[in-house]
Every structure is written in C-alpha cells, then in structure tokens.
N, C-alpha and C. Protein backbone atom coordinates (compact mmCIF):
# COMPACT_ATOMS: atom_id res chain seq x y z
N UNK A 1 -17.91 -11.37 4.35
CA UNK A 1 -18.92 -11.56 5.33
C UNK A 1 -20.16 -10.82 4.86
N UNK A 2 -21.71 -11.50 4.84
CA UNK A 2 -22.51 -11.05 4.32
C UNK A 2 -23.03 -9.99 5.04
N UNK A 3 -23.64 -9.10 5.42
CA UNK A 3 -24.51 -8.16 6.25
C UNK A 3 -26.12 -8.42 5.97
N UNK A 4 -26.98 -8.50 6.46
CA UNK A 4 -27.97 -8.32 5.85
C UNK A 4 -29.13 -7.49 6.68
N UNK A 5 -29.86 -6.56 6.00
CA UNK A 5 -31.05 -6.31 6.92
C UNK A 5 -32.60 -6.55 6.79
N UNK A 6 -32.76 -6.77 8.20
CA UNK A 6 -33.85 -8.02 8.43
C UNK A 6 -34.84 -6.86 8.81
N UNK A 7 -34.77 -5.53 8.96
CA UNK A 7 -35.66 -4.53 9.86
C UNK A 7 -36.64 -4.30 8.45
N UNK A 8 -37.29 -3.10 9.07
CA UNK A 8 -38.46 -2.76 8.08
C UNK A 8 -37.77 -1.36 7.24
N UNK A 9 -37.04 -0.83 7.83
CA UNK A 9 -36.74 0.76 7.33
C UNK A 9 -35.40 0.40 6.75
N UNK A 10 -34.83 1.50 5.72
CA UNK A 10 -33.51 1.21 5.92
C UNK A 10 -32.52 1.46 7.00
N UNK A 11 -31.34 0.69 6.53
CA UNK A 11 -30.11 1.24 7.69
C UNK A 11 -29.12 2.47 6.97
N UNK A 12 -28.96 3.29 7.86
CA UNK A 12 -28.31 4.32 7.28
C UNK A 12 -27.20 4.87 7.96
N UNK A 13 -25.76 5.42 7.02
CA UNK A 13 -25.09 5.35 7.41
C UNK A 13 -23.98 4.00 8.15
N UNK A 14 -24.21 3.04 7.59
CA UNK A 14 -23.38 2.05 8.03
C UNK A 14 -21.71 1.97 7.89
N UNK A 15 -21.14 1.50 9.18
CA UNK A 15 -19.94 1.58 8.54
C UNK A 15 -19.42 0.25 9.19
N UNK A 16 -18.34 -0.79 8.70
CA UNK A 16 -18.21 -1.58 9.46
C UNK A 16 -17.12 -1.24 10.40
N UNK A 17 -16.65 -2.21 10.99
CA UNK A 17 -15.36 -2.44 12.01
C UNK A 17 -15.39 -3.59 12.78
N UNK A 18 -13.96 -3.70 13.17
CA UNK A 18 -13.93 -5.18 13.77
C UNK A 18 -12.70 -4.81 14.90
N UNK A 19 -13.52 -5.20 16.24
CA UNK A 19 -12.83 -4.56 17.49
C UNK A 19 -11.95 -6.21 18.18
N UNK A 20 -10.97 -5.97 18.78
CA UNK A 20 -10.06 -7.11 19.46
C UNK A 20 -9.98 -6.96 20.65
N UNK A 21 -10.06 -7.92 21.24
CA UNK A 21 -10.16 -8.24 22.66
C UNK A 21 -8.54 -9.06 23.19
N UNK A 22 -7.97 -8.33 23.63
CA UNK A 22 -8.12 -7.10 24.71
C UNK A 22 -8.07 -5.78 24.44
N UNK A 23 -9.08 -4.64 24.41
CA UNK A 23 -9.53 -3.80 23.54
C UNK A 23 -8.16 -2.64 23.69
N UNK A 24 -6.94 -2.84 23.74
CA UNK A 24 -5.99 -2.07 24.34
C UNK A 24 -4.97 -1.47 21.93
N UNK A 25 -6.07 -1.92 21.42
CA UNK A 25 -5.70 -1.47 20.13
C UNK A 25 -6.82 -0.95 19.50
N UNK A 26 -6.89 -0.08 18.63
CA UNK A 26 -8.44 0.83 17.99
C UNK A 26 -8.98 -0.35 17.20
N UNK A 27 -10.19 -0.04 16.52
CA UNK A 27 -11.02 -0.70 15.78
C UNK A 27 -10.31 -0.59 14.45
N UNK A 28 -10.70 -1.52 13.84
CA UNK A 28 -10.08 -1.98 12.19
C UNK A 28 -11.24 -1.40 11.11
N UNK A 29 -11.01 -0.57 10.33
CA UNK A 29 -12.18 -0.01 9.35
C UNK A 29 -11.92 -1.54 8.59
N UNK A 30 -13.32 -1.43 8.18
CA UNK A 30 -13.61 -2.78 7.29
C UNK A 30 -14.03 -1.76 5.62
N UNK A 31 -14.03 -2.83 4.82
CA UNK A 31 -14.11 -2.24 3.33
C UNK A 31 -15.39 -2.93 2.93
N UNK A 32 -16.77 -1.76 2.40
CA UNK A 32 -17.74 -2.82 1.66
C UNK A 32 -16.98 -3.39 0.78
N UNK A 33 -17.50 -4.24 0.06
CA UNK A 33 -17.29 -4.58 -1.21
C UNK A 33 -18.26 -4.03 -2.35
N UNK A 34 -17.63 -3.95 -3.33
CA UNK A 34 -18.04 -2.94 -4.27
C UNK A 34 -18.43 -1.34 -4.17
N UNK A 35 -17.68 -1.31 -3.44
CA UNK A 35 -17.34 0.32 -2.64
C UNK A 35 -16.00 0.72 -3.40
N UNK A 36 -15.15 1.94 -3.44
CA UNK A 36 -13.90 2.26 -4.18
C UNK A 36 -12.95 2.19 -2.94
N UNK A 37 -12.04 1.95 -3.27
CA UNK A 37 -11.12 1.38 -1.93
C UNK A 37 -9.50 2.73 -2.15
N UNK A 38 -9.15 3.16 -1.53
CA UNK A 38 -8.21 4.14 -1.59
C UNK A 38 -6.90 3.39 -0.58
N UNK A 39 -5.54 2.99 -1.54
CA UNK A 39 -4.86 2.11 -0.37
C UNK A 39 -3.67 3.27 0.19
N UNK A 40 -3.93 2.49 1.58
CA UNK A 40 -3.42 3.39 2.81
C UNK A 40 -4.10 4.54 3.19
N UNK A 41 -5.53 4.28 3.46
CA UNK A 41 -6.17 5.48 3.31
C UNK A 41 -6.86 5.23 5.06
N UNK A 42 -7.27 5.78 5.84
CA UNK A 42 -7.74 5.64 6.85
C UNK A 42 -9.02 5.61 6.96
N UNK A 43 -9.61 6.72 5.65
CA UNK A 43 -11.18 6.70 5.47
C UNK A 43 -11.84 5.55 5.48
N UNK A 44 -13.24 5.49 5.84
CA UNK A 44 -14.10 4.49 5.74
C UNK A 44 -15.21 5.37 5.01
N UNK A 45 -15.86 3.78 4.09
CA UNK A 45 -17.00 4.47 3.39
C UNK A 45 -18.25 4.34 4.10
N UNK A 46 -19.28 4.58 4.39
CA UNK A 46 -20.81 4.55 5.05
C UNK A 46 -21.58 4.33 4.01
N UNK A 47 -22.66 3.16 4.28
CA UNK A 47 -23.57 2.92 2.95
C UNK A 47 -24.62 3.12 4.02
N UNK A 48 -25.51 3.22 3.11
CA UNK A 48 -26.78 2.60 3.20
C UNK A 48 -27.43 1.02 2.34
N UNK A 49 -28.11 0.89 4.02
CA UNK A 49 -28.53 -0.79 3.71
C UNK A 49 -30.16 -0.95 3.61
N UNK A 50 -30.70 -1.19 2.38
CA UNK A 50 -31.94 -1.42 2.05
C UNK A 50 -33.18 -2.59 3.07
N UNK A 51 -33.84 -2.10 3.03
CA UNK A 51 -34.94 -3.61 3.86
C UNK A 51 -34.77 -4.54 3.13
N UNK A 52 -34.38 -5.88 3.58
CA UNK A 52 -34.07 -7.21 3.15
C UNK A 52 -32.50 -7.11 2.62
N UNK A 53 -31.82 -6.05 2.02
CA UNK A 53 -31.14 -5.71 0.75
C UNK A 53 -29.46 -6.64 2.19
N UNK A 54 -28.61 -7.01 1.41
CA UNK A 54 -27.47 -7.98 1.76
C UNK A 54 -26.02 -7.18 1.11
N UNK A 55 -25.73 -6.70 1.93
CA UNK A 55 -24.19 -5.94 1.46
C UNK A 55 -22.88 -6.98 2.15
N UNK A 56 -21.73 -7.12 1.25
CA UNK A 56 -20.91 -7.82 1.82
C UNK A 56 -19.48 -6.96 2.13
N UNK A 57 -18.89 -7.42 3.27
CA UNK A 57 -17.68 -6.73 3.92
C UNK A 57 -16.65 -7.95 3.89
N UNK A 58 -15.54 -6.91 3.40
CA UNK A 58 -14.34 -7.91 3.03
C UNK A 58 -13.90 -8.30 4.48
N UNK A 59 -13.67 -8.91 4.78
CA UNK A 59 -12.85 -9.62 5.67
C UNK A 59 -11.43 -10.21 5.68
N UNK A 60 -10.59 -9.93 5.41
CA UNK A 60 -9.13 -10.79 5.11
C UNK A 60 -8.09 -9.58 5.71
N UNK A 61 -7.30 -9.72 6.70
CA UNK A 61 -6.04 -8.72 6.58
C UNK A 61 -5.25 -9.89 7.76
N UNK A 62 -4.03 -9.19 7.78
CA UNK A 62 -3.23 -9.80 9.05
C UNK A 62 -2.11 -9.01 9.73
N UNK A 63 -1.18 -9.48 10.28
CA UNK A 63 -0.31 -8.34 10.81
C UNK A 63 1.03 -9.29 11.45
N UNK A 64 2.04 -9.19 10.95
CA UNK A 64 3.06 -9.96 11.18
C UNK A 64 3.86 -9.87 12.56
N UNK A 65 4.02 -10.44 13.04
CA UNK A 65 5.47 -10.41 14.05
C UNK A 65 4.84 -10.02 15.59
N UNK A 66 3.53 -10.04 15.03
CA UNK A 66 3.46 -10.08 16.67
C UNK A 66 2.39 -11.08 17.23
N UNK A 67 1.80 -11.53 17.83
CA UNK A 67 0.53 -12.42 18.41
C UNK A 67 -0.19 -11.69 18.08
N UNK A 68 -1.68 -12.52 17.42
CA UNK A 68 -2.68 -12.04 16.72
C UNK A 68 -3.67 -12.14 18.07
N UNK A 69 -4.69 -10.84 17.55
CA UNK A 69 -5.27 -10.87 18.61
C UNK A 69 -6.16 -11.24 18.39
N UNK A 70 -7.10 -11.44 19.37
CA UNK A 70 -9.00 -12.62 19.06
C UNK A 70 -9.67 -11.21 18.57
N UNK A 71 -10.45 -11.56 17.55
CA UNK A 71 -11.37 -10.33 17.48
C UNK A 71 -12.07 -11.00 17.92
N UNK A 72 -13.31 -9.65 18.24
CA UNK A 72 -14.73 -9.76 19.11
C UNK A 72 -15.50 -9.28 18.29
N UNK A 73 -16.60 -10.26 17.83
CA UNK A 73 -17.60 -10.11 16.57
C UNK A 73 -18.72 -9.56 17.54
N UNK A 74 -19.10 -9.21 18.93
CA UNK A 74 -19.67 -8.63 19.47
C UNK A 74 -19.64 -7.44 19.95
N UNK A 75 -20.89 -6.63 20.17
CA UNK A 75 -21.84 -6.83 20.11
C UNK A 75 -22.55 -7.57 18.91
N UNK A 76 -21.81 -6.11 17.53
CA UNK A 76 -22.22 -6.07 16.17
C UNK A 76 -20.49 -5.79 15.66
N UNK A 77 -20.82 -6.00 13.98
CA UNK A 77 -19.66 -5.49 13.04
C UNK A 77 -20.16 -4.68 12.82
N UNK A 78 -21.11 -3.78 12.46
CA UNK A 78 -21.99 -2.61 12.15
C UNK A 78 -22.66 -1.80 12.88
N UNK A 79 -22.24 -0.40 12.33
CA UNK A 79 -23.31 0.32 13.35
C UNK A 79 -23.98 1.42 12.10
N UNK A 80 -25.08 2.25 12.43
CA UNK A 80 -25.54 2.62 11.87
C UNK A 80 -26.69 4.06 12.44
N UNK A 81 -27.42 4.43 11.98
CA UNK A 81 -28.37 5.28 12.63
C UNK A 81 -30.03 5.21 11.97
N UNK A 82 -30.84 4.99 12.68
CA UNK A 82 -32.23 4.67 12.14
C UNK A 82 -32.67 3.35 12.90
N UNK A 83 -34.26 3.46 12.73
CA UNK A 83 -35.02 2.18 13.28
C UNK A 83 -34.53 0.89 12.93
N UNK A 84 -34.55 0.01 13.56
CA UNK A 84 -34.58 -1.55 13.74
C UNK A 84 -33.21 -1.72 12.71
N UNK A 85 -32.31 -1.10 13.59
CA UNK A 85 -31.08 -1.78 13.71
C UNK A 85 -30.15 -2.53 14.86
C-alpha cells in the first residue's frame, strides 16, 4: 500500500497500523518496506515522510482458525507528528 505526502512540511515520525472493527483486538504494526524487519519482533519502525516523497507499507498477513475480522482503513493507516498531516 502506497503512503504518500501531499502536505508542505515533512511527516515525522510515522508509524503504520491497521485497526479491526470490532475494536475488541489491538492494532496490527505494519512493516515499511525497505525498512529491516526483525521476525517475531513487536517493534515498529517510525520513518519520516518527505513533501511529495511516497513510502510503501506491506500489507499481507492472516490468522487461521478463527473468523477474520473487517479491518477499518479509517480514520488513517498512519499517524505521525508535524503540520499537514
């Protein structure tokens, strides 16, 4: 999934996640891509996102044996700290 920022400043500190509705399970750390990935690791990495500049977040996991739940791509997949995000 692409990210991109459309603001004037950078975005800083970004991290993704992807929350499910019915919110009764935590948020899912998402992985940039081309970030170093540590498996079974809980950490998440935080980038910074350039004006115009397009970072992509992996998207793919699943979870067996039980009913999958709807994620909620809302509000945002990203949060961050700084102007015109």
């Amino acid at each position: 999934m692409n990210i991109k920022n459309v603001g004037k400043t950078g975005a800083v500190n970004c991290l993704g996640q992807l929350s499910f509705e019915p919110s009764n399970t935590s948020p899912v750390k998402l992985h940039w891509a081309d970030t170093s990935y540590e498996f079974l690791s809980d950490s998440a990495i935080k980038i910074d996102i350039n004006p115009t500049e397009e970072r992509r977040l992996d998207v793919a996991f699943s979870h067996c044996g039980e009913q999958s739940p709807v994620p909620s791509l809302e509000p945002v997949l990203t949060s961050g700290t700084g102007p015109d995000i």
